[in-house]
N, C-alpha and C. Protein backbone atom coordinates (compact mmCIF):
# COMPACT_ATOMS: atom_id res chain seq x y z
N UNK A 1 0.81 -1.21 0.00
CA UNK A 1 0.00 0.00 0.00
C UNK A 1 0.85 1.27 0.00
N UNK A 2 2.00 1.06 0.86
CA UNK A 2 2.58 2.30 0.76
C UNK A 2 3.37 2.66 -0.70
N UNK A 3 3.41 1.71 -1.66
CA UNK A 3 3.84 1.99 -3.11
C UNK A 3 3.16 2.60 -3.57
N UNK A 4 1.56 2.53 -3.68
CA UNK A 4 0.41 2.76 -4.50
C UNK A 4 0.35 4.16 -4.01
N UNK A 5 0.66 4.49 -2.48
CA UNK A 5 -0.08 5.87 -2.02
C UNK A 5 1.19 6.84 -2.50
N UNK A 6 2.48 6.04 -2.65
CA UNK A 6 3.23 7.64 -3.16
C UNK A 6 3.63 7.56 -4.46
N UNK A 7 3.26 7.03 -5.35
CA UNK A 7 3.06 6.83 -6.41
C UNK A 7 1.42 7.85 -6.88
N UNK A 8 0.68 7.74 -5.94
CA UNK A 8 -0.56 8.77 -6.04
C UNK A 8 0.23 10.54 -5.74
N UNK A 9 0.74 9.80 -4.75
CA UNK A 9 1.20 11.67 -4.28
C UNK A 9 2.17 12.29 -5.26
N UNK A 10 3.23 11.89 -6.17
CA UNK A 10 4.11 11.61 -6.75
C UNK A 10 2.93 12.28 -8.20
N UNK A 11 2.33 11.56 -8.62
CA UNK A 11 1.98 11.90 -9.84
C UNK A 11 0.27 13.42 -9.61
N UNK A 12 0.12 13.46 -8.18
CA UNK A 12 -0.69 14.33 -7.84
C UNK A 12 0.46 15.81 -8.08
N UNK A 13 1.33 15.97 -7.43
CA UNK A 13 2.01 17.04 -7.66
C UNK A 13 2.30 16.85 -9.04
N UNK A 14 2.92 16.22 -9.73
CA UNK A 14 3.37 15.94 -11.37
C UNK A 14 1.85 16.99 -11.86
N UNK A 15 0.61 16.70 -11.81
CA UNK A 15 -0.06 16.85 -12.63
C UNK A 15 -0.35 18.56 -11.69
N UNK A 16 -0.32 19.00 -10.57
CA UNK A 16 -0.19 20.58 -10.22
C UNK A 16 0.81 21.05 -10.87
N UNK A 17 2.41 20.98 -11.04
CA UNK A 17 3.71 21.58 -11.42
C UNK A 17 2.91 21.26 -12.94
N UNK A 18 2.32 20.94 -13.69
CA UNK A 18 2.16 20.74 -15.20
C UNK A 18 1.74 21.75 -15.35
N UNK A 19 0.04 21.78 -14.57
CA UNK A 19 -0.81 22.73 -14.92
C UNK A 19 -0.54 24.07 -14.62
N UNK A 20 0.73 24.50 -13.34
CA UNK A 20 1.09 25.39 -13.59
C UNK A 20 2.06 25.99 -14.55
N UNK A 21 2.78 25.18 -14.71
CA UNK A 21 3.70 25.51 -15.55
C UNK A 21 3.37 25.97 -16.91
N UNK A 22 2.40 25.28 -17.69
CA UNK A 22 1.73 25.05 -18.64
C UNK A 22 1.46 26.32 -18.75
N UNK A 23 0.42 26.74 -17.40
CA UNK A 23 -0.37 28.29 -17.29
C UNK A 23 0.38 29.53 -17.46
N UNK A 24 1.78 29.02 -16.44
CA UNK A 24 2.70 30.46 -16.52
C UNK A 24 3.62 30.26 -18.16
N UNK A 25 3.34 29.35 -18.85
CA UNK A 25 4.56 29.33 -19.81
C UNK A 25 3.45 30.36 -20.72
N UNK A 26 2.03 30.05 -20.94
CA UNK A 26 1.20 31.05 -21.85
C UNK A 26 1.35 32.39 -21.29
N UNK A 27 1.23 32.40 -19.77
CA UNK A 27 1.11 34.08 -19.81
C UNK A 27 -0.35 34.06 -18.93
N UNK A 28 -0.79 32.86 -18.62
CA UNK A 28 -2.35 33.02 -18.26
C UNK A 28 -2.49 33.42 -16.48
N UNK A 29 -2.87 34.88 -16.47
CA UNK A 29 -2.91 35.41 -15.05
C UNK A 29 -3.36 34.50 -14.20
N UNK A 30 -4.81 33.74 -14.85
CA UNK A 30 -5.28 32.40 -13.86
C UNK A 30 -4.38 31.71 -13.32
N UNK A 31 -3.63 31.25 -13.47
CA UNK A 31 -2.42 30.23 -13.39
C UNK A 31 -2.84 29.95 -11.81
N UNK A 32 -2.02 30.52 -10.85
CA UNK A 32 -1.99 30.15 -9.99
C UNK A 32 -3.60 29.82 -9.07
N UNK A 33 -4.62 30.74 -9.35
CA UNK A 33 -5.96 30.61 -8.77
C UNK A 33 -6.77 29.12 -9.85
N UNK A 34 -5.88 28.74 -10.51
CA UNK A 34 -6.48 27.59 -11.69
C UNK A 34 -5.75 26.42 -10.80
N UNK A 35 -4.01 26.28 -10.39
CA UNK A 35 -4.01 25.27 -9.46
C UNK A 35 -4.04 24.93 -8.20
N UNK A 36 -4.73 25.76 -7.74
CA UNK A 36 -5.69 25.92 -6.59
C UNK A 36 -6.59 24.82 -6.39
N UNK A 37 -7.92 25.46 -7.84
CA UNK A 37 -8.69 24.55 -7.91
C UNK A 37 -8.57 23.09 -8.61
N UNK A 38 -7.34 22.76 -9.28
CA UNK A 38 -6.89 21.87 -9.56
C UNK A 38 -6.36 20.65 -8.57
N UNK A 39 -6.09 21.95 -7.34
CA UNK A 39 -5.83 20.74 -5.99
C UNK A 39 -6.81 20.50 -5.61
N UNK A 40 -7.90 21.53 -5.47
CA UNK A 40 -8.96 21.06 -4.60
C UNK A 40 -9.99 19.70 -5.50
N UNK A 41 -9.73 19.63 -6.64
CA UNK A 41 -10.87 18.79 -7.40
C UNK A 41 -10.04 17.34 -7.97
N UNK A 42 -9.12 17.49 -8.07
CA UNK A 42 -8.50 16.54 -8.18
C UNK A 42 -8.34 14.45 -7.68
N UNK A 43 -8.13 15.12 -6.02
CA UNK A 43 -8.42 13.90 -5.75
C UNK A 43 -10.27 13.57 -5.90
N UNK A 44 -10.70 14.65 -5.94
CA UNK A 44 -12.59 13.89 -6.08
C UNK A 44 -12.14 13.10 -7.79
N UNK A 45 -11.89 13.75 -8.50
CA UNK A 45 -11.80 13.60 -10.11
C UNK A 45 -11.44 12.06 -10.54
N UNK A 46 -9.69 12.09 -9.47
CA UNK A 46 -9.60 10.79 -9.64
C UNK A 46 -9.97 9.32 -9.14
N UNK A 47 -10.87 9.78 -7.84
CA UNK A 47 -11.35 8.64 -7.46
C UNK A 47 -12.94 8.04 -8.17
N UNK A 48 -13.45 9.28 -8.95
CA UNK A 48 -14.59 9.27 -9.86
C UNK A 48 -13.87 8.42 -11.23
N UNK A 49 -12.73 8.89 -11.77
CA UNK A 49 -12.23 8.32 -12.31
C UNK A 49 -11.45 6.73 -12.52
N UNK A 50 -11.26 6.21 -11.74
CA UNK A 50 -11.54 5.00 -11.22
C UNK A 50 -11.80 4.81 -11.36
N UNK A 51 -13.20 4.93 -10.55
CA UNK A 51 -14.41 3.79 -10.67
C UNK A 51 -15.00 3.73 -11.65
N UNK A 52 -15.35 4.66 -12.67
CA UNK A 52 -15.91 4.87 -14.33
C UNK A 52 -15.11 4.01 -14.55
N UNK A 53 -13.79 3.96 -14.76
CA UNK A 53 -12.77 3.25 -15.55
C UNK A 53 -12.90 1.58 -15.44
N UNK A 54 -13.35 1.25 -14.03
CA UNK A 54 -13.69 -0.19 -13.59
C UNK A 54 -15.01 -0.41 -14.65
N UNK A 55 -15.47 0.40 -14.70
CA UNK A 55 -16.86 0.34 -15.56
C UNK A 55 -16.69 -0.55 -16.55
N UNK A 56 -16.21 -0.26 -17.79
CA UNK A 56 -15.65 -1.30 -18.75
C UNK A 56 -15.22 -2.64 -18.76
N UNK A 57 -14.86 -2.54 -18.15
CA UNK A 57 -13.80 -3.45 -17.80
C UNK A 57 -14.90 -4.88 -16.81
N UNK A 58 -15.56 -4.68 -15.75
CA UNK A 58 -16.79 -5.08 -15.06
C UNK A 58 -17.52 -5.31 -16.28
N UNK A 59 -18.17 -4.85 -17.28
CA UNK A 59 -19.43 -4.91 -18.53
C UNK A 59 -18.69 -6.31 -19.19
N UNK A 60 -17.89 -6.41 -19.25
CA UNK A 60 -16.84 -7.22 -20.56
C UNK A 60 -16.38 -8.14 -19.06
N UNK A 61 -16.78 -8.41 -18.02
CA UNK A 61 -15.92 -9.51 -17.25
C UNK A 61 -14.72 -9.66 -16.78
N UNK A 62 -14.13 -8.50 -16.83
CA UNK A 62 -12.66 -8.22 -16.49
C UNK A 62 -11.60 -8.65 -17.52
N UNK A 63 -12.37 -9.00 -18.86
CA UNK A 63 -11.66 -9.29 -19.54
C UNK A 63 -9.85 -8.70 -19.97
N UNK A 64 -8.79 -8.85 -20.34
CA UNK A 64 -7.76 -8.07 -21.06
C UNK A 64 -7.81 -7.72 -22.44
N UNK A 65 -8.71 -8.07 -23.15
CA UNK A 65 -9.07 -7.73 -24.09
C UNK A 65 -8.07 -6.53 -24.93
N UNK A 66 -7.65 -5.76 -25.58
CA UNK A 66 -6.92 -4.55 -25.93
C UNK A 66 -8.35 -3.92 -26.17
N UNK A 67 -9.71 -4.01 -26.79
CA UNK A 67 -10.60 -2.94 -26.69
C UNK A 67 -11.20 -2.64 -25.22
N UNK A 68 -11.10 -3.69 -24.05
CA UNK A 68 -11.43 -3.26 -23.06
C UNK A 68 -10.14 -2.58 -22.32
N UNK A 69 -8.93 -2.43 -22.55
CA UNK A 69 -8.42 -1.52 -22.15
C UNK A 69 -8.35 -0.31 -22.62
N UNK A 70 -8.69 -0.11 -24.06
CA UNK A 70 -8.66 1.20 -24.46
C UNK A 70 -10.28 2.08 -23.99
N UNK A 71 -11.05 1.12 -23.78
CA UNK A 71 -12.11 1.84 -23.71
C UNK A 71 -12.14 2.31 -21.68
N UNK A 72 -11.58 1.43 -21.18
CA UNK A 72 -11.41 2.12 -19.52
C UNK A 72 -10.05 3.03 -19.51
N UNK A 73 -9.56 3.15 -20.50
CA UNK A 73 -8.43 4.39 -20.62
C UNK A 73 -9.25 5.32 -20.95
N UNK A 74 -10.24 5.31 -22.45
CA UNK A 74 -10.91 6.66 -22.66
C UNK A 74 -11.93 7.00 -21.74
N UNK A 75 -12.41 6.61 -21.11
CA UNK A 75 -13.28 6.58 -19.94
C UNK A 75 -12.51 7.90 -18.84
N UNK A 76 -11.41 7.06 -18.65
CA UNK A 76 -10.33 7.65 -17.43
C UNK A 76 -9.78 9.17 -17.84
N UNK A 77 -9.95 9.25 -18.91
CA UNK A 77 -9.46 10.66 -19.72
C UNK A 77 -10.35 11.38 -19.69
N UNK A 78 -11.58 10.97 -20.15
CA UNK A 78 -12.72 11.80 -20.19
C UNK A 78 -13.00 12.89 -19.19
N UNK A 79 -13.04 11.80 -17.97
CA UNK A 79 -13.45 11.97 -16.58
C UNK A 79 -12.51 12.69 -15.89
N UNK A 80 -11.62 12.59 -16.24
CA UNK A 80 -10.21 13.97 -15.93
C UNK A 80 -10.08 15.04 -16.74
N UNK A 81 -10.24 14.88 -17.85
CA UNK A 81 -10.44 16.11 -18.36
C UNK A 81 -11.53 17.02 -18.25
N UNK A 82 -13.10 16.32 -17.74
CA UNK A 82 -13.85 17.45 -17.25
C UNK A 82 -13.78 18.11 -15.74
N UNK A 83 -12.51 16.81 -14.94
CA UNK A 83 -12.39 17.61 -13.98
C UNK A 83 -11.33 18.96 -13.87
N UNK A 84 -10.64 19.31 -14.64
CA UNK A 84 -9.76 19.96 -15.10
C UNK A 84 -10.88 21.35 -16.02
N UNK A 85 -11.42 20.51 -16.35
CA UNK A 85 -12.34 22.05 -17.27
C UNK A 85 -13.11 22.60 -16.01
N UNK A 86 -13.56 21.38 -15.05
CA UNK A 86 -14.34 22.12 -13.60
C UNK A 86 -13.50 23.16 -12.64
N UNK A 87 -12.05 22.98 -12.99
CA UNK A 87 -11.14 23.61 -12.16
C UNK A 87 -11.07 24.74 -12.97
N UNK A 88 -10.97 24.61 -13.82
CA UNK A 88 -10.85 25.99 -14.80
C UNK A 88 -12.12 26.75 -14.86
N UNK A 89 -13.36 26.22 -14.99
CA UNK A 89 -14.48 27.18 -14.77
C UNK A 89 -14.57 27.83 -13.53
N UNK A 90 -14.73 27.32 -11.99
CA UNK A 90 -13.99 28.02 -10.98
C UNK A 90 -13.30 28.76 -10.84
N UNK A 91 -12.17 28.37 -11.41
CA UNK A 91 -10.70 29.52 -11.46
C UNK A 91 -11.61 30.40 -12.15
N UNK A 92 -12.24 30.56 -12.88
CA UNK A 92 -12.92 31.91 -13.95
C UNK A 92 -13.89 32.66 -13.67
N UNK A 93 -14.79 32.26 -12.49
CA UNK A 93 -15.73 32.46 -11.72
C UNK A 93 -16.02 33.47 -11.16
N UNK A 94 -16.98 34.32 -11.41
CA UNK A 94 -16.95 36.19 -11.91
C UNK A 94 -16.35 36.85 -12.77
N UNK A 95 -15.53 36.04 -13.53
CA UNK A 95 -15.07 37.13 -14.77
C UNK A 95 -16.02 36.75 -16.07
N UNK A 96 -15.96 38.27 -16.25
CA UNK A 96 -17.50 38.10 -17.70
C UNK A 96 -16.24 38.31 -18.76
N UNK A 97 -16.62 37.31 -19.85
CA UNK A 97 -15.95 37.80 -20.93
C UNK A 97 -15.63 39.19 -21.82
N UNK A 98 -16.48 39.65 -21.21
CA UNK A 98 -15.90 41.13 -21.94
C UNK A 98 -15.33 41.83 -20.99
N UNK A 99 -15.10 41.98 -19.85
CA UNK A 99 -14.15 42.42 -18.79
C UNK A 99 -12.65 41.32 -19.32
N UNK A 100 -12.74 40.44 -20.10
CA UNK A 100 -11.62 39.67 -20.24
C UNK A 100 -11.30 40.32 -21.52
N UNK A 101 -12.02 40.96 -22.33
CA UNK A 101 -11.61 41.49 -23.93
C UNK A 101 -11.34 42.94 -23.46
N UNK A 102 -11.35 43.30 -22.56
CA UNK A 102 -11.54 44.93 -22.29
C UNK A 102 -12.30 45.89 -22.61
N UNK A 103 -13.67 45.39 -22.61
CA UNK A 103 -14.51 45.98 -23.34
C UNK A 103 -15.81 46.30 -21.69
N UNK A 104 -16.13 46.97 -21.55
CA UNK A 104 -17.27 47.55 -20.51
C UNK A 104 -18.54 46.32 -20.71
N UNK A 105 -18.62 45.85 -19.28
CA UNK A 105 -19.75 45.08 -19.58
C UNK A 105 -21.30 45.91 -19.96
N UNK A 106 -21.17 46.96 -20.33
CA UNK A 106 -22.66 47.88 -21.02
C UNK A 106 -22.50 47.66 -22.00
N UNK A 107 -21.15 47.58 -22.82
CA UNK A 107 -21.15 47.97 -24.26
C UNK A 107 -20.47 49.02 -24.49
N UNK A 108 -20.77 50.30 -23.73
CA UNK A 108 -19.84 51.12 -24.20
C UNK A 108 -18.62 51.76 -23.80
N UNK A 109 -17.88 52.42 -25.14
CA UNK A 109 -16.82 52.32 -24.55
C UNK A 109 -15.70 53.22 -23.73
């Protein structure tokens, strides 16, 4: 157990240092208020992720199949990548797009 848990912690920071890095290499002011919420949603994301991923895999009998692994991989991606778009809508949370274009939220200018 203790392999599995820092092997979690290990690739939990891997995937914060990405998303920041990623953020500060564009220039994106969010950056840091984006892996924030990237910590906070994360472990929910991946333990949702998981268990979706068992999904497949359970339907088909635990088979090894190569389509039942690709399909509890795309599963596992899915399900992380909307937790990552959930961290990012948060991180964005009161800013109106036209306060982001510089434009007056009335219209004028």
């Amino acid at each position: 157990m203790p392999v599995q848990a820092t092997r979690a912690v290990l690739a939990f920071c891997a995937a914060l240092l990405l998303v920041w890095s990623i953020l500060r290499v564009t220039g994106d002011d969010l950056g840091p208020r984006t892996t924030k919420r990237v910590a906070v949603l994360l472990p929910v994301g991946g333990i949702v992720a998981t268990a979706c991923g068992v999904g497949p895999a359970w339907l088909s009998d635990f088979t090894t199949r190569p389509y039942v692994a690709v399909a509890s991989t795309l599963v596992v991606v899915l399900v992380l990548s909307a937790t990552f778009m959930a961290a990012r809508v948060w991180a964005l949370g009161g800013i109106t797009s036209s306060a982001s274009f510089g434009r007056s939220p009335t219209g004028s200018a």
